[in-house]
Protein backbone atom coordinates (compact mmCIF):
# COMPACT_ATOMS: atom_id res chain seq x y z
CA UNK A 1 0.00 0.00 0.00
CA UNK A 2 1.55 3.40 -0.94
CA UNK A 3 1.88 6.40 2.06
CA UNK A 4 -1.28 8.15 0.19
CA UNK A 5 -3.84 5.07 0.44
CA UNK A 6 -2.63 4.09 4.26
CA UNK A 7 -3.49 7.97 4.75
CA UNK A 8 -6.79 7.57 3.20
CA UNK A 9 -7.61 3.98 4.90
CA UNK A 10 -6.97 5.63 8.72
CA UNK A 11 -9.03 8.44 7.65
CA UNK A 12 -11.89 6.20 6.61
CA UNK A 13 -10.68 3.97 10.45
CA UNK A 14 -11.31 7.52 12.40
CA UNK A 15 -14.66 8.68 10.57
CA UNK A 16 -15.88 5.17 11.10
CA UNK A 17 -15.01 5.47 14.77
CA UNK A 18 -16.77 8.95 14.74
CA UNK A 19 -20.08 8.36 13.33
CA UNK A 20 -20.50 4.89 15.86
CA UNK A 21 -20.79 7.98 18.91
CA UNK A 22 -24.11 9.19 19.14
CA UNK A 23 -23.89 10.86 21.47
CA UNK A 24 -22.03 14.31 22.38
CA UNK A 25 -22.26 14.16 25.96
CA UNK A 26 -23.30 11.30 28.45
CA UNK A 27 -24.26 11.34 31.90
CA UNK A 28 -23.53 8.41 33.57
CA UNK A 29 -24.82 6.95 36.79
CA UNK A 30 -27.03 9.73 38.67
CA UNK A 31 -30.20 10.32 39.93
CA UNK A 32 -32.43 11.65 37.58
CA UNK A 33 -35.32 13.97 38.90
CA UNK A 34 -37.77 14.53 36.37
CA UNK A 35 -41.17 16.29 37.56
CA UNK A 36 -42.92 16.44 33.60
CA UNK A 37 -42.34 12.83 33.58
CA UNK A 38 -43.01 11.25 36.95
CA UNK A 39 -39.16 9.92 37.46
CA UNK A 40 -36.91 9.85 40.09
CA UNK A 41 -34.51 6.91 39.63
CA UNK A 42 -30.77 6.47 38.47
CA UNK A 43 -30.85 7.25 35.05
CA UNK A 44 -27.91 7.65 32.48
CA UNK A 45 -28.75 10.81 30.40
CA UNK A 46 -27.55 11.24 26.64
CA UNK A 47 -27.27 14.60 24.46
CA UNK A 48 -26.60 15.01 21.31
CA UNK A 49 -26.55 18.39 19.17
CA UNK A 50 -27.78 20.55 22.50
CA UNK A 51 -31.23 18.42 22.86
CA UNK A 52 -31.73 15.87 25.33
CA UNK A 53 -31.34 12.47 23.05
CA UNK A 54 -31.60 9.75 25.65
CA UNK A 55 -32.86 9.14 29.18
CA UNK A 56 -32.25 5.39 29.88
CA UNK A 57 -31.14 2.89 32.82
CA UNK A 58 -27.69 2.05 31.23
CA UNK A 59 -26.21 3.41 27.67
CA UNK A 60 -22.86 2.18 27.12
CA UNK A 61 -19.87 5.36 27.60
CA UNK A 62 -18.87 3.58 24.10
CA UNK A 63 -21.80 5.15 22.25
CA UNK A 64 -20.62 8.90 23.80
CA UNK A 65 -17.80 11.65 22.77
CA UNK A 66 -17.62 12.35 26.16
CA UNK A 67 -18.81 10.37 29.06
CA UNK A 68 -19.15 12.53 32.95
CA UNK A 69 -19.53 9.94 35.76
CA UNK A 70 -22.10 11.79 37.98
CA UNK A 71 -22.63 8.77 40.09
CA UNK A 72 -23.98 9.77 43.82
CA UNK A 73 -25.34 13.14 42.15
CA UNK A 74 -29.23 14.29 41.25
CA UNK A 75 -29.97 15.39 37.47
CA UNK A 76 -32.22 17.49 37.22
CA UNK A 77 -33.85 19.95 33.98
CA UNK A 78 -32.09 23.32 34.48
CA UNK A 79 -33.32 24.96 37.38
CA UNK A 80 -36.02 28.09 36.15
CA UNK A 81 -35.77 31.20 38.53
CA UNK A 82 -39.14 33.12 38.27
CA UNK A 83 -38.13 36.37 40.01
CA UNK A 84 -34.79 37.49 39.44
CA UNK A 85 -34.20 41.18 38.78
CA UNK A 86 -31.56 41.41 36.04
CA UNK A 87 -32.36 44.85 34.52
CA UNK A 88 -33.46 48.02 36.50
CA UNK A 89 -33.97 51.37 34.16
CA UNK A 90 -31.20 53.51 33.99
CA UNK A 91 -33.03 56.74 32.57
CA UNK A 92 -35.59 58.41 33.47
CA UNK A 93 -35.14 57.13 37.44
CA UNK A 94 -35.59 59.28 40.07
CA UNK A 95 -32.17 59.98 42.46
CA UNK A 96 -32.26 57.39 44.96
CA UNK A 97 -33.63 54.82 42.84
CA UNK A 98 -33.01 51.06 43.36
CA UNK A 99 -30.27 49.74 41.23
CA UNK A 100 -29.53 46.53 42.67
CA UNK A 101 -30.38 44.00 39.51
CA UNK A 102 -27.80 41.51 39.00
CA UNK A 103 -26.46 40.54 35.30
CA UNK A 104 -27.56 37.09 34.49
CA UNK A 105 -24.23 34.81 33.52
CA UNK A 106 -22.80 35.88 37.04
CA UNK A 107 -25.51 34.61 39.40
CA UNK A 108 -27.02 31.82 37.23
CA UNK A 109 -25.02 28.71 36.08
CA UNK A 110 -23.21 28.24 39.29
CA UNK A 111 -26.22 27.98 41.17
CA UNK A 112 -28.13 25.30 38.19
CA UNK A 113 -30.18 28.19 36.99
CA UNK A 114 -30.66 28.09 33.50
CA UNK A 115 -33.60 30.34 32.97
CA UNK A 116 -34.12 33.67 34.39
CA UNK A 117 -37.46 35.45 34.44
CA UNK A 118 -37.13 39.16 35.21
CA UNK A 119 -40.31 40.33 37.45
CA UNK A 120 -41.10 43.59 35.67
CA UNK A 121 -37.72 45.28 35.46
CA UNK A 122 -39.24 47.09 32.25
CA UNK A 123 -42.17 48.60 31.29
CA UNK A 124 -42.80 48.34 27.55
CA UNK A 125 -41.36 52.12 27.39
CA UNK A 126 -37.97 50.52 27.57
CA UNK A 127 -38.54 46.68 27.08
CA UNK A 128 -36.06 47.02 24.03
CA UNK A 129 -33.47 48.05 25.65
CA UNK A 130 -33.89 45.37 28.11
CA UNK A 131 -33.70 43.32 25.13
CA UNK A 132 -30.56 44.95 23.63
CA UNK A 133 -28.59 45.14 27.03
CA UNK A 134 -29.10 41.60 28.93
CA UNK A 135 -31.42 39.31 27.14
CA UNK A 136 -29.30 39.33 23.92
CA UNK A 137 -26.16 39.39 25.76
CA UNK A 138 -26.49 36.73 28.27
CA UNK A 139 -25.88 33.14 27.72
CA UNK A 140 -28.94 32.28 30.61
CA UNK A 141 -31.76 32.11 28.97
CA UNK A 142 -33.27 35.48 30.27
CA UNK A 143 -37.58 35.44 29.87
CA UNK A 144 -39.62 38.38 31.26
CA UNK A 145 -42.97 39.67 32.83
CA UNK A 146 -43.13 42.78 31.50
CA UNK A 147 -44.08 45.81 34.03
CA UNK A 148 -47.69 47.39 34.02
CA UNK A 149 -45.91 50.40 34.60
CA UNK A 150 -44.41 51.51 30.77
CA UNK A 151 -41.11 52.86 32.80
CA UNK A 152 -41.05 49.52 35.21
CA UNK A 153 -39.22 49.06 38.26
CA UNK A 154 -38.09 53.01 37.85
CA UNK A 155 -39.17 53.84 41.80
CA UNK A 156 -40.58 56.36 43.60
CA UNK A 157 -43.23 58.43 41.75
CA UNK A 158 -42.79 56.38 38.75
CA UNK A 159 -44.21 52.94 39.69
CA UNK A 160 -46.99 54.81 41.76
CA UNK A 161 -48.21 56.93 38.47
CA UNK A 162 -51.12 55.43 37.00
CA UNK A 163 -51.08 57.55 34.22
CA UNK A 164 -48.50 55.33 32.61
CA UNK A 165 -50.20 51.79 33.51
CA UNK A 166 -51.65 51.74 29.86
CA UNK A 167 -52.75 48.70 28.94
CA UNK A 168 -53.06 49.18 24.75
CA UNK A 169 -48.92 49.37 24.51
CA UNK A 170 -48.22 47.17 27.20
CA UNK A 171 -50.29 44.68 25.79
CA UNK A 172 -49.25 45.30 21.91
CA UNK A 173 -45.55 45.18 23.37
CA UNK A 174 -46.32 41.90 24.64
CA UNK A 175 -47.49 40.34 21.60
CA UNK A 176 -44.56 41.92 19.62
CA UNK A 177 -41.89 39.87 22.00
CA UNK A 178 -44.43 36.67 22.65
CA UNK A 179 -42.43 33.85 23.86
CA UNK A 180 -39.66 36.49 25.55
CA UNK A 181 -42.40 38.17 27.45
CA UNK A 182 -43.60 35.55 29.00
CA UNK A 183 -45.92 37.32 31.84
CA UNK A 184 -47.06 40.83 32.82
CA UNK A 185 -46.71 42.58 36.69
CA UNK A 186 -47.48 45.37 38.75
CA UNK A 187 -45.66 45.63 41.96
CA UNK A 188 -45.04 47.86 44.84
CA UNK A 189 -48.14 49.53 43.99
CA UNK A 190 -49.19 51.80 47.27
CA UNK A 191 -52.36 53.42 46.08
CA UNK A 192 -56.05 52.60 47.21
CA UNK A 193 -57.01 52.15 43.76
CA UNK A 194 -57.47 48.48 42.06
CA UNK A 195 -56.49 50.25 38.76
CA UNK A 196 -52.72 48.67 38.40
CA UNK A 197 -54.30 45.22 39.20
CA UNK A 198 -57.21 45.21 36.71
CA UNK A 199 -55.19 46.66 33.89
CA UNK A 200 -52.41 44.10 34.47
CA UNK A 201 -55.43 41.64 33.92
CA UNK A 202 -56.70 43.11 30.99
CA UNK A 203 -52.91 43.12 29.02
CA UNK A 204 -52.87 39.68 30.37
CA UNK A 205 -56.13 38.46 28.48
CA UNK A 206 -55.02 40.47 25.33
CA UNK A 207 -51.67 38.88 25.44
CA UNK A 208 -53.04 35.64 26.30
CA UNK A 209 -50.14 35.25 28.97
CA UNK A 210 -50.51 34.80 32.89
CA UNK A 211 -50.10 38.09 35.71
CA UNK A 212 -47.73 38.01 38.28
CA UNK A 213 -48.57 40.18 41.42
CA UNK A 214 -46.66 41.93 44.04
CA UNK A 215 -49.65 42.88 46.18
CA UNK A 216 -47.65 46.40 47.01
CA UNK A 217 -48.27 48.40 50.26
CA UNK A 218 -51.51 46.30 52.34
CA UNK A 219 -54.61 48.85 52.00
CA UNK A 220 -57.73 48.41 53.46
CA UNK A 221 -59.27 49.11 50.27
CA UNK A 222 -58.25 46.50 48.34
CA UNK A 223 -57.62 43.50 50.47
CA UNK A 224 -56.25 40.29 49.57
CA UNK A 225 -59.45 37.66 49.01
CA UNK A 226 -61.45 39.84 46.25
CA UNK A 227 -57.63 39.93 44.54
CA UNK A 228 -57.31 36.39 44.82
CA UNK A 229 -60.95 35.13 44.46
CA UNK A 230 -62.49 37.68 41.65
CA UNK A 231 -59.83 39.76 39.68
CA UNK A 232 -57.05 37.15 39.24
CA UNK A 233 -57.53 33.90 36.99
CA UNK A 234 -56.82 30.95 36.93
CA UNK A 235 -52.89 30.15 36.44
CA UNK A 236 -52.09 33.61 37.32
CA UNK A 237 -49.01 34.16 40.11
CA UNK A 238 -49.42 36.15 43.70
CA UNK A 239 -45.76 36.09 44.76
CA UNK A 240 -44.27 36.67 48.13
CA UNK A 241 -47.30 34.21 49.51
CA UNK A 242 -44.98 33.80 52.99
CA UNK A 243 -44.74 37.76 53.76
CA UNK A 244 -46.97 37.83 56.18
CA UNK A 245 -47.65 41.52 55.00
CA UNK A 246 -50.53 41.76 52.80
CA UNK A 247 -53.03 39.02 54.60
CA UNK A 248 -51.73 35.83 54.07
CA UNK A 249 -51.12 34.30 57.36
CA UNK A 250 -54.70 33.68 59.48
CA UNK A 251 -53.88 35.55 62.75
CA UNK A 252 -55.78 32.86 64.93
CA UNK A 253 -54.65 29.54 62.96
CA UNK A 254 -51.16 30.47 61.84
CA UNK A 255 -51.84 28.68 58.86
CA UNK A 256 -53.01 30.43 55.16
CA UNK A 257 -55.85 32.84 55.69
CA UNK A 258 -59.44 32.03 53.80
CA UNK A 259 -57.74 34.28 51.20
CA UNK A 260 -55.00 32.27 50.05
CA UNK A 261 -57.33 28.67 50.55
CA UNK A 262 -59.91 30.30 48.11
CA UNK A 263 -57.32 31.47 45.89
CA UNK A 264 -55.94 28.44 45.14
CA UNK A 265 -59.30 26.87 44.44
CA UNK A 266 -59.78 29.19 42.04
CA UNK A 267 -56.51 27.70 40.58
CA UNK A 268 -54.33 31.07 41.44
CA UNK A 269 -50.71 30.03 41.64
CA UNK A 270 -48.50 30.81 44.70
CA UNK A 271 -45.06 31.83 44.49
CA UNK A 272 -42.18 32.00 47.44
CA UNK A 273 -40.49 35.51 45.60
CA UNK A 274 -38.25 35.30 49.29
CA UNK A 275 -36.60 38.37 48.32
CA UNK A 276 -35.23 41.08 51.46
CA UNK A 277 -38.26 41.52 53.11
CA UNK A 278 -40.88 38.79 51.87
CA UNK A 279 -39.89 35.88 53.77
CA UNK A 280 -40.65 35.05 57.82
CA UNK A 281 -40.22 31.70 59.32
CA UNK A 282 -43.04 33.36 61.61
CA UNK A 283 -45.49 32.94 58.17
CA UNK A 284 -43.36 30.22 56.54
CA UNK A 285 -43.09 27.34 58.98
CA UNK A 286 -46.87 27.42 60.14
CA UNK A 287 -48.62 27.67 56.63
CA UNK A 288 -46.34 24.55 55.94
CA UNK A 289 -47.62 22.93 58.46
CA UNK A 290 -50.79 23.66 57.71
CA UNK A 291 -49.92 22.26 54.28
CA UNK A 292 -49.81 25.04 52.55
CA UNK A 293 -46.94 24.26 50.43
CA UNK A 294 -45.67 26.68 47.08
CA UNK A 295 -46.31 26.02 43.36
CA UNK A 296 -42.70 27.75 42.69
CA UNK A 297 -40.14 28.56 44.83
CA UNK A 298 -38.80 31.56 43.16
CA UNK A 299 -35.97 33.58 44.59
CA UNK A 300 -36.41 38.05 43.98
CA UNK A 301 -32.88 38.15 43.57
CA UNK A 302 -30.83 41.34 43.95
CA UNK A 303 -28.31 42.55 45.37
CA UNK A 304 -29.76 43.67 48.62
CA UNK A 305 -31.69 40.12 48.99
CA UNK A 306 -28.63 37.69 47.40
CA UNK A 307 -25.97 39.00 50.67
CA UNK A 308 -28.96 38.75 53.11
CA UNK A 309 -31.17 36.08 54.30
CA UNK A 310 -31.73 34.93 50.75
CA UNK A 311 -28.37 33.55 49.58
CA UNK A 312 -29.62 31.99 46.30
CA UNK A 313 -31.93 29.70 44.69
CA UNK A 314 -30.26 26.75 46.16
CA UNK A 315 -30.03 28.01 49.72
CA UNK A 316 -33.57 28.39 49.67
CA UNK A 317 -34.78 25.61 48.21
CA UNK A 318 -32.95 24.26 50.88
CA UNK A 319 -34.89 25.92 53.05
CA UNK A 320 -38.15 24.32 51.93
CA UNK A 321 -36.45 20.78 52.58
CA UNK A 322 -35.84 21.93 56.25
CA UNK A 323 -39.34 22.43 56.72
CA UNK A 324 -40.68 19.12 55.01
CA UNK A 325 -40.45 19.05 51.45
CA UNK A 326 -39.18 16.47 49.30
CA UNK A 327 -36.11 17.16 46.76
CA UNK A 328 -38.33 15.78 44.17
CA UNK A 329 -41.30 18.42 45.50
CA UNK A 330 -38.49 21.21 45.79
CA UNK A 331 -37.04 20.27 42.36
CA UNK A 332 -40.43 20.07 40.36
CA UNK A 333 -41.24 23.77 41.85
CA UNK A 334 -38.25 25.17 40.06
CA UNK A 335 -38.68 22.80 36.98
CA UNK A 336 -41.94 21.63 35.44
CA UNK A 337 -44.37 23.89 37.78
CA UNK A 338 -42.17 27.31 36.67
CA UNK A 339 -42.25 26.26 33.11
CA UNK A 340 -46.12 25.55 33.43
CA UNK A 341 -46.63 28.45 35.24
CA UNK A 342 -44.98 30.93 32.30
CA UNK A 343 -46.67 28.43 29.74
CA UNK A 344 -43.02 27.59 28.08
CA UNK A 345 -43.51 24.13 28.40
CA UNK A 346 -40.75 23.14 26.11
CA UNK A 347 -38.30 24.03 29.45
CA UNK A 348 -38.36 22.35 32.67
CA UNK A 349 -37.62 18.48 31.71
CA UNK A 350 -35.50 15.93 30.37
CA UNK A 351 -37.80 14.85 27.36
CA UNK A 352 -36.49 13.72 24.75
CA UNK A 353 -35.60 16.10 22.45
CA UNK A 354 -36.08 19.04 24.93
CA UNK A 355 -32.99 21.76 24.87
CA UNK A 356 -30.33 19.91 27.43
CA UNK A 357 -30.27 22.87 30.40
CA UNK A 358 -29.14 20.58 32.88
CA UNK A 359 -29.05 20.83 36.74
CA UNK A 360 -26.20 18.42 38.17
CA UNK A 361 -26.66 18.76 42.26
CA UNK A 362 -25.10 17.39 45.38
CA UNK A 363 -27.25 17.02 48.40
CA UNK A 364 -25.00 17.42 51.64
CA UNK A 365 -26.02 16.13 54.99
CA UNK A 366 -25.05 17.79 58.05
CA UNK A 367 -25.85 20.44 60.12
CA UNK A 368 -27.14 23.59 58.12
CA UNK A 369 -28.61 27.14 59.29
CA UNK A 370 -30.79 29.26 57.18
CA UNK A 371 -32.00 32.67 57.65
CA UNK A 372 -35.13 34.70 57.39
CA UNK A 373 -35.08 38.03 55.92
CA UNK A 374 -34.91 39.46 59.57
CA UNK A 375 -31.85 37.03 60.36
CA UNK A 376 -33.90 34.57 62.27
CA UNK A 377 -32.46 31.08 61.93
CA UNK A 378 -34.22 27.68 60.78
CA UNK A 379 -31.59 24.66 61.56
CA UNK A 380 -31.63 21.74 58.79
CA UNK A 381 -30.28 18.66 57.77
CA UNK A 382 -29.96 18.84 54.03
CA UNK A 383 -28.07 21.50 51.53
CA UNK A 384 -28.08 21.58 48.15
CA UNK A 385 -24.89 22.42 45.88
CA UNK A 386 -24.28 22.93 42.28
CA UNK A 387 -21.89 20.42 41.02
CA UNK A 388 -21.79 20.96 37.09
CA UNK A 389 -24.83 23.38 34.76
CA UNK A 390 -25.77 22.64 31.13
CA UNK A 391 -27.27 25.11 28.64
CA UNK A 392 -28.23 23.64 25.68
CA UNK A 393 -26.06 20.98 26.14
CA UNK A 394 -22.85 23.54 26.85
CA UNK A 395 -21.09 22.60 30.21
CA UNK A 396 -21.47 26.50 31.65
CA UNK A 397 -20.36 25.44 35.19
CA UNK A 398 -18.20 22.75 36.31
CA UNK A 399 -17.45 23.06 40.24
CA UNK A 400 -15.19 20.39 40.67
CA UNK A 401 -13.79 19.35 36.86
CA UNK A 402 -16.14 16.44 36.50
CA UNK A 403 -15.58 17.21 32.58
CA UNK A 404 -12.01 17.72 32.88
CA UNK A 405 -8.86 15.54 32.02
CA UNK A 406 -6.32 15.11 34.65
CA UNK A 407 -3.97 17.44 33.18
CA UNK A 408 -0.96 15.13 33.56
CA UNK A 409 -2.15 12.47 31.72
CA UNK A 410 -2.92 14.93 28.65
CA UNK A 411 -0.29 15.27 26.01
CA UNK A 412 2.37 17.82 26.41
CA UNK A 413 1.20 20.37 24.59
CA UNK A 414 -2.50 20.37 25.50
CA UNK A 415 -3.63 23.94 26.02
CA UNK A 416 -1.41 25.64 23.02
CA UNK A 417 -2.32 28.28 20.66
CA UNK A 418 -4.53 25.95 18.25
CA UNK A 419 -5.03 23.28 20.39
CA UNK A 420 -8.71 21.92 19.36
CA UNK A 421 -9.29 19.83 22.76
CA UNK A 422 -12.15 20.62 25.05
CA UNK A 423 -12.07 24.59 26.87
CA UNK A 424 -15.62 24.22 28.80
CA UNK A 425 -17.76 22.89 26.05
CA UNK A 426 -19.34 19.79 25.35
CA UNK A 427 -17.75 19.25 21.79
CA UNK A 428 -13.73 20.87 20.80
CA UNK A 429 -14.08 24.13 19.56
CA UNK A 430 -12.19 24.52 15.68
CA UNK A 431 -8.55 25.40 16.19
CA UNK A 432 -7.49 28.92 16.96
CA UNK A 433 -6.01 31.41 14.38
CA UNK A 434 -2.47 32.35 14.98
């Protein structure tokens, strides 16, 4: 055989060996917790081309470009976080304005987050720019509720106007960015009136997508059960349900006032939104008790919130275990029953052929403290920890270098201007250009 054909034949040897993987990625050996389709058993997970190709009790590493031995570990879909503030206006705010959103990529991966949905941070005055400054930008997957108020979360004055709660360009705003805008809000309202509430509603039958509500400042005018009971729909979202601020908590009982049990007859959803005021273990612990358990468990993460009680999404899903929950109750909040609750049902599971935002978690036993928004401690057994976060099949956080290569056992010049191997993706990138 001349030097040309044994080139060609070990070309034809290496394609061969190519095409028999099927897989990209393989995840070998954990727990798989998957609330869309009733699982929670050790599972080996396959992806191929950023979609979840495989979810099976053994595929062979053989069939895989790259095989991550999870073993002792939970899989989970990508964890969705329906309150985190990631954009705050930055004209048009009064001075003293809060400014404390976060940018997506920092707080996300390493905590499993895939998805962020921003809780009115614009109205649809500047929704675009929203668009143009973090939702294009970010690699998390960054969904909204767009604000009732067309300036949003601008403070003061501005989010107390009702002048600008109009519903025609809110609504048309909406529809323009369907699928981004996933929601509409009004929040930290203050006023007697039930105007911000029953516009909200009105974009939110127009748009054809559900209302989220922050109930605001707790006015005798407009208390909670009408809110719950007549104005809000079915599958719409009353966050910060453990406040204790707004008429939640029966003051005889402890447990959820009439309110909150009629609500969620009427099929009203009820989110956590712990945030730096909106979370008691004085409210919390009873109502669960009482059974009153959350549909999400959604974090309002800021900056104020994220280096107090809150911590992140983890922390306080943590917190829920502590006072009963499952992990697979705590996990489907944050998976299935967010993507439900936005009506993006393509996220929040491991279906096949479902974009791979994967959740790899550790659950540590020991002994655990977790805090209130007031600093009041809750003692636990269980914490959960971020060991490795998938975004459309992308490894976007790796805590511990499950994907890595002992570096030793690599050849020599691994690493080197136009080295092809592996630099936090699931597949090599091409090689670099001197």
């Amino acid at each position: 055989m001349t030097r040309p054909c044994l080139v060609i034949a070990l070309a034809l040897v290496v394609a061969g060996s190519a095409s028999a993987q099927e897989y990209d990625l393989l995840l070998k050996g954990g727990h798989v917790i998957d609330g869309r389709n009733s699982l929670s058993a050790v599972r080996d997970v396959a992806i191929k081309d950023g979609k979840i190709a495989a979810v099976a009790a053994t595929i062979q590493a053989s069939r895989a470009l790259k095989t991550v031995d999870v073993s002792g570990l939970y899989v989970t879909p990508g964890l969705i976080d329906l309150h985190g503030h990631v954009y705050r206006p930055t004209v048009g705010q009064e001075q003293g304005a809060d400014t404390s959103a976060v940018y997506p990529d920092g707080f996300s991966f390493r905590t499993g987050v895939t998805t962020f949905v921003d809780p009115g941070g614009a109205g649809w005055r500047n929704f675009e720019d929203m668009k143009a400054r973090v939702i294009d930008r970010s690699r998390t997957r960054v969904l909204a509720f767009i604000n009732i108020v067309g300036r949003g979360s601008a403070g003061g004055r501005y989010e107390q106007d009702l002048s600008d709660m109009e519903v025609e360009p809110t609504a048309a705003m909406a529809l323009k960015h369907k699928g981004v805008i996933v929601g509409v809000k009004s929040a930290h309202y203050s006023g007697p009136e039930w105007d911000p509430f029953t516009r909200a509603v009105e974009v939110g039958n127009r748009a054809n997508v559900p209302v989220a509500i922050d109930f605001g400042s707790n006015r005798p005018e407009r208390p909670l059960h009408p809110l719950l009971t007549r104005l809000l729909r079915p599958g719409d979202i009353y966050t910060h349900v453990y406040s204790g601020n707004r008429g939640e908590q029966d003051p005889q009982s402890r447990g959820p006032s009439q309110a909150l049990i009629d609500g969620r007859k009427r099929g009203v959803l009820f989110d956590v939104g712990h945030g730096a005021g909106s979370f008691r273990w004085r409210v919390a612990v009873p109502m669960m008790r009482a059974g009153f358990r959350p549909d999400t468990i959604s974090t309002d993460l800021h900056v104020r919130s994220m280096n107090a009680g809150l911590k992140d999404i983890l922390d306080l899903m943590s917190k829920f275990l502590a006072m009963g929950m499952t992990l697979e109750e705590v996990v489907q909040a944050n998976t299935w029953n967010a993507a439900r609750a936005i009506k993006q049902e393509h996220l929040g599971s491991l279906s096949t052929g479902a974009a791979a935002d994967v959740a790899v978690l550790r659950l540590e036993t020991g002994e655990f403290g977790f805090s209130d928004h007031l600093g009041a401690r809750l003692k636990g057994r269980h914490r959960m920890r971020c060991e490795l976060t998938l975004r459309d099949g992308k490894v976007v956080y790796d805590a511990n270098a499950l994907t890595g290569e002992d570096w030793d056992k690599l050849p020599a010049d691994y690493g080197e201007q136009g080295d092809p191997r592996w630099h936090g993706d699931v597949r090599p990138r091409k090689p670099v250009k001197p």
